[in-house]
C-alpha atoms as a PDB file:
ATOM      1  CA  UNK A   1     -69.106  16.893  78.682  1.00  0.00           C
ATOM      2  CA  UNK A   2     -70.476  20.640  79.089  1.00  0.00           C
ATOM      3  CA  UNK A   3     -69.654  23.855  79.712  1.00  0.00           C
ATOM      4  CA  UNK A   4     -72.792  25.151  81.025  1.00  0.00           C
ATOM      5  CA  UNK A   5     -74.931  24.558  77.978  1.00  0.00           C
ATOM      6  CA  UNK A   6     -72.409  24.174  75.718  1.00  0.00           C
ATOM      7  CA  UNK A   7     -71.179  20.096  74.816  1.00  0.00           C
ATOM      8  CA  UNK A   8     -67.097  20.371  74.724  1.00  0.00           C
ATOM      9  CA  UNK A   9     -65.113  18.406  72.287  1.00  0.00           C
ATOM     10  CA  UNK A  10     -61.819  17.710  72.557  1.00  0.00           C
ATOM     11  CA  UNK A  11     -59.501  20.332  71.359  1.00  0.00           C
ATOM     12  CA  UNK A  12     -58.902  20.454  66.990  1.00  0.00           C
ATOM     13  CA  UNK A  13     -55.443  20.344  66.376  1.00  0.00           C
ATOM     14  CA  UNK A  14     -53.397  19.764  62.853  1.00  0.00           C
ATOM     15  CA  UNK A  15     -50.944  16.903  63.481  1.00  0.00           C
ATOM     16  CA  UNK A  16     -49.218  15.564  60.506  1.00  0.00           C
ATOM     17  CA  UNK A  17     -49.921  11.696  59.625  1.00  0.00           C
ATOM     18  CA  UNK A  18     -46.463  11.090  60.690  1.00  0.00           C
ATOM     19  CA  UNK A  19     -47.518  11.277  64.564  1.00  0.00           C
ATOM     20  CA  UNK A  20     -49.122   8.999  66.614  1.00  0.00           C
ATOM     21  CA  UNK A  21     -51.332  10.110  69.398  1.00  0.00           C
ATOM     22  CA  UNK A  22     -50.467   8.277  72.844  1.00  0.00           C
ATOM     23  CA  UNK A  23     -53.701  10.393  74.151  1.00  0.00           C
ATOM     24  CA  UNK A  24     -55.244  12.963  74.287  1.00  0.00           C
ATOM     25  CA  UNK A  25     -57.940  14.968  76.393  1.00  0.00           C
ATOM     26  CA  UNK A  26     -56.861  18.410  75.825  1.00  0.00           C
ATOM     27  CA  UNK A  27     -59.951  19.983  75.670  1.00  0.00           C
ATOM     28  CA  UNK A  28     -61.792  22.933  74.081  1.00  0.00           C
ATOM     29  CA  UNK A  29     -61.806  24.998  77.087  1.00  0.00           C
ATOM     30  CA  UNK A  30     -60.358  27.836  77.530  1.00  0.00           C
ATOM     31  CA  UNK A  31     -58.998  28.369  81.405  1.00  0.00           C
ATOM     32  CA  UNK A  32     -59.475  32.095  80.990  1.00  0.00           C
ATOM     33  CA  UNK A  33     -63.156  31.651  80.644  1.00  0.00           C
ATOM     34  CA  UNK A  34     -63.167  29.325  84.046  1.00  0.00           C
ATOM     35  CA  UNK A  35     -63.602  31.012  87.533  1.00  0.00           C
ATOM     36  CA  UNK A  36     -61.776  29.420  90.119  1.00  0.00           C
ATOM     37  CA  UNK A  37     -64.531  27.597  91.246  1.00  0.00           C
ATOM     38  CA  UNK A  38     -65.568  25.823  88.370  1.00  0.00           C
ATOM     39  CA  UNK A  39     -65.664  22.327  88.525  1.00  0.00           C
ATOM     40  CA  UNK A  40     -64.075  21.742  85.072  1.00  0.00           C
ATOM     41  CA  UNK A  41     -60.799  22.426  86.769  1.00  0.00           C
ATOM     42  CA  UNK A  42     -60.582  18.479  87.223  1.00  0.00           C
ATOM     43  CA  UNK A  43     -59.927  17.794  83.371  1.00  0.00           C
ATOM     44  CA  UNK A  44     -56.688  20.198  83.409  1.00  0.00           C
ATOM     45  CA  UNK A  45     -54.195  17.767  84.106  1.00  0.00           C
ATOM     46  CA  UNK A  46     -50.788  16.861  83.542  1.00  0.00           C
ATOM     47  CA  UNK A  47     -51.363  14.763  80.972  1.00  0.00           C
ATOM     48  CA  UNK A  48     -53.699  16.221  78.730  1.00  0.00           C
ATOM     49  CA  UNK A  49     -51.616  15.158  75.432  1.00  0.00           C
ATOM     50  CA  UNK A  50     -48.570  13.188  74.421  1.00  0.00           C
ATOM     51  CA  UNK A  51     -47.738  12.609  70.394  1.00  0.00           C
ATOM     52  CA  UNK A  52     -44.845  10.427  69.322  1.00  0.00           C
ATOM     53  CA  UNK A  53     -43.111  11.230  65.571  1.00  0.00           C
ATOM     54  CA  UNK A  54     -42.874   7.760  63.943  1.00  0.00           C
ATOM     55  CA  UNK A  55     -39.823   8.334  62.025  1.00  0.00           C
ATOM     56  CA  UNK A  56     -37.893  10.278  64.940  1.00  0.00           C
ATOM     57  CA  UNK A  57     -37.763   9.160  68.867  1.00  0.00           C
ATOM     58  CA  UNK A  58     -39.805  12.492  69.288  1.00  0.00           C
ATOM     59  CA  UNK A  59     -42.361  12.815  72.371  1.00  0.00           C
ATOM     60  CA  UNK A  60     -44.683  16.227  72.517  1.00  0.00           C
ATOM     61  CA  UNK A  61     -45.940  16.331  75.645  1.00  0.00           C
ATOM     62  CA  UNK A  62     -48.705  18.340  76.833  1.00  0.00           C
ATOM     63  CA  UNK A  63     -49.841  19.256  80.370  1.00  0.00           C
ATOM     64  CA  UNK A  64     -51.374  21.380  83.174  1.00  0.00           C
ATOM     65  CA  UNK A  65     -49.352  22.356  86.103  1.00  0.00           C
ATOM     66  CA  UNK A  66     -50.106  22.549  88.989  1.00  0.00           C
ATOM     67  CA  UNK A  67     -52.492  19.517  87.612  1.00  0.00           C
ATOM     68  CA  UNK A  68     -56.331  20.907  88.269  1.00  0.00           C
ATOM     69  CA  UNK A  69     -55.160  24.426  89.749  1.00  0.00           C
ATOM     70  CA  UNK A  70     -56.624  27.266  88.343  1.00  0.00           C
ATOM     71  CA  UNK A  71     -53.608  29.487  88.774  1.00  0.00           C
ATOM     72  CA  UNK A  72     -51.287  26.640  86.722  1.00  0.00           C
ATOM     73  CA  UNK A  73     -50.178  26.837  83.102  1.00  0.00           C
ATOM     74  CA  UNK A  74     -50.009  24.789  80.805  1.00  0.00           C
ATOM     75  CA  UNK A  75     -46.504  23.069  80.276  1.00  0.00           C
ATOM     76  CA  UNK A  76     -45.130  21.469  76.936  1.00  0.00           C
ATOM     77  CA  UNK A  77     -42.004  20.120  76.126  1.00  0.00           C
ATOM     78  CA  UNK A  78     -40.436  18.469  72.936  1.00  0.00           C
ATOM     79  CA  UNK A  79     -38.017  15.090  74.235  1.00  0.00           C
ATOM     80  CA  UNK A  80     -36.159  13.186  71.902  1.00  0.00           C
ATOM     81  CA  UNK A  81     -34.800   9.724  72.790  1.00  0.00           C
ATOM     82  CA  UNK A  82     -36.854   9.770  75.841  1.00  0.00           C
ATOM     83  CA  UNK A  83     -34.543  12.096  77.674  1.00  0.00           C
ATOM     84  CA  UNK A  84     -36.690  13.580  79.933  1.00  0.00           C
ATOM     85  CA  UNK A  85     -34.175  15.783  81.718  1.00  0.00           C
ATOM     86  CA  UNK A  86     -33.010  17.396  78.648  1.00  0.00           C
ATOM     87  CA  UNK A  87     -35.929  18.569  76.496  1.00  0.00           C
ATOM     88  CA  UNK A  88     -35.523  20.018  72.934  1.00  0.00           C
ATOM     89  CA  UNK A  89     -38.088  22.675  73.617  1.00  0.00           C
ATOM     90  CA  UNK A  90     -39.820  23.439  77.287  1.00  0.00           C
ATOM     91  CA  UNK A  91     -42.696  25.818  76.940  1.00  0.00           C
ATOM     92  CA  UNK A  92     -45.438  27.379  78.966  1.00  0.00           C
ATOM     93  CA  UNK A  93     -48.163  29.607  78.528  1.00  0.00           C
ATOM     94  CA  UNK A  94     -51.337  30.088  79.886  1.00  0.00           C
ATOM     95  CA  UNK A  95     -52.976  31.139  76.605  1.00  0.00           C
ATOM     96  CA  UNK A  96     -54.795  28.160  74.622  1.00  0.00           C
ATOM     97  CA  UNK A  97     -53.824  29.842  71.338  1.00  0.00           C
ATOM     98  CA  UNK A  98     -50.789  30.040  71.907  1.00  0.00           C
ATOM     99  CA  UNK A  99     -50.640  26.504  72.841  1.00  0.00           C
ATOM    100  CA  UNK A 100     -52.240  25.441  69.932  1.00  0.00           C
ATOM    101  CA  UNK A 101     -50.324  27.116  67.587  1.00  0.00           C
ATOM    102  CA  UNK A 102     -46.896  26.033  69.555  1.00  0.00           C
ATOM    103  CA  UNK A 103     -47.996  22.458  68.928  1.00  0.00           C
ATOM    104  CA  UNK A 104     -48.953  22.728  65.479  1.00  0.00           C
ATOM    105  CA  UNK A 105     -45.301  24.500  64.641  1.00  0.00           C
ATOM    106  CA  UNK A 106     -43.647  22.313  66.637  1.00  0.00           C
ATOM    107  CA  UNK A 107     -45.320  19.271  65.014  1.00  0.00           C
ATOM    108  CA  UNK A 108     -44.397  20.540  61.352  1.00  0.00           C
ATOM    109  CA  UNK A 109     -41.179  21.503  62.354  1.00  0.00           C
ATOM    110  CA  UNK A 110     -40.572  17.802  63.551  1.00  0.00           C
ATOM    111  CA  UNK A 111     -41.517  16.231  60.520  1.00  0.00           C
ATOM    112  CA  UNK A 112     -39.565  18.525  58.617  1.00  0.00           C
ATOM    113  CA  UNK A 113     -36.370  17.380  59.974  1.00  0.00           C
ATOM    114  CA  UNK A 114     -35.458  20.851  62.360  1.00  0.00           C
ATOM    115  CA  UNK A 115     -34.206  18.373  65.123  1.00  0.00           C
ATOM    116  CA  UNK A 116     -32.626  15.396  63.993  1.00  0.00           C
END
């Protein structure tokens, strides 16, 4: 894929070897660099990453809401024991940084034991 010229990989991201990746096509762009028009809208959706801790029942869940709206956010939330209704940590931002650095504290912070 491309961003005018530019190929775009999927997004780098430190996750422990105690996760395993259910997917993931959270991507390198940035939605702040993307005019409303732009047809790369179509790869923010709402599920653009979900990780699973191996030791815990842990889900990180990653999305874009609305799904493909350029006025969305993106949404995270930490589950344990696949309670959806209840989640650890809920999140949004519209900031990729501060996604990315969310999911690589949250990760770490998992691992380490901060919600068992």
């Amino acid at each position: 894929m491309t961003f005018g010229n530019v190929p775009v990989k999927l997004q780098s991201l430190r996750i422990p070897s105690s996760w395993e990746v259910s997917y993931n096509t959270l991507l390198e762009l940035n939605p702040a660099e993307l005019g409303s028009e732009a047809g790369e809208w179509f790869n923010f959706t709402e599920d653009l990453l979900q990780l699973k801790h191996s030791n815990y029942n842990i889900l990180l869940d990653v999305g874009w809401y609305p799904e493909a709206d350029p006025n969305g956010k993106y949404g995270l939330e930490l589950i344990k024991d696949y309670n959806w209704s209840t989640p650890l940590i809920s999140f949004d931002t519209i900031d990729k940084t501060e996604l990315v650095e969310k999911i690589e504290l949250l990760v770490w912070q998992v691992g380490e034991g901060y919600f068992n």
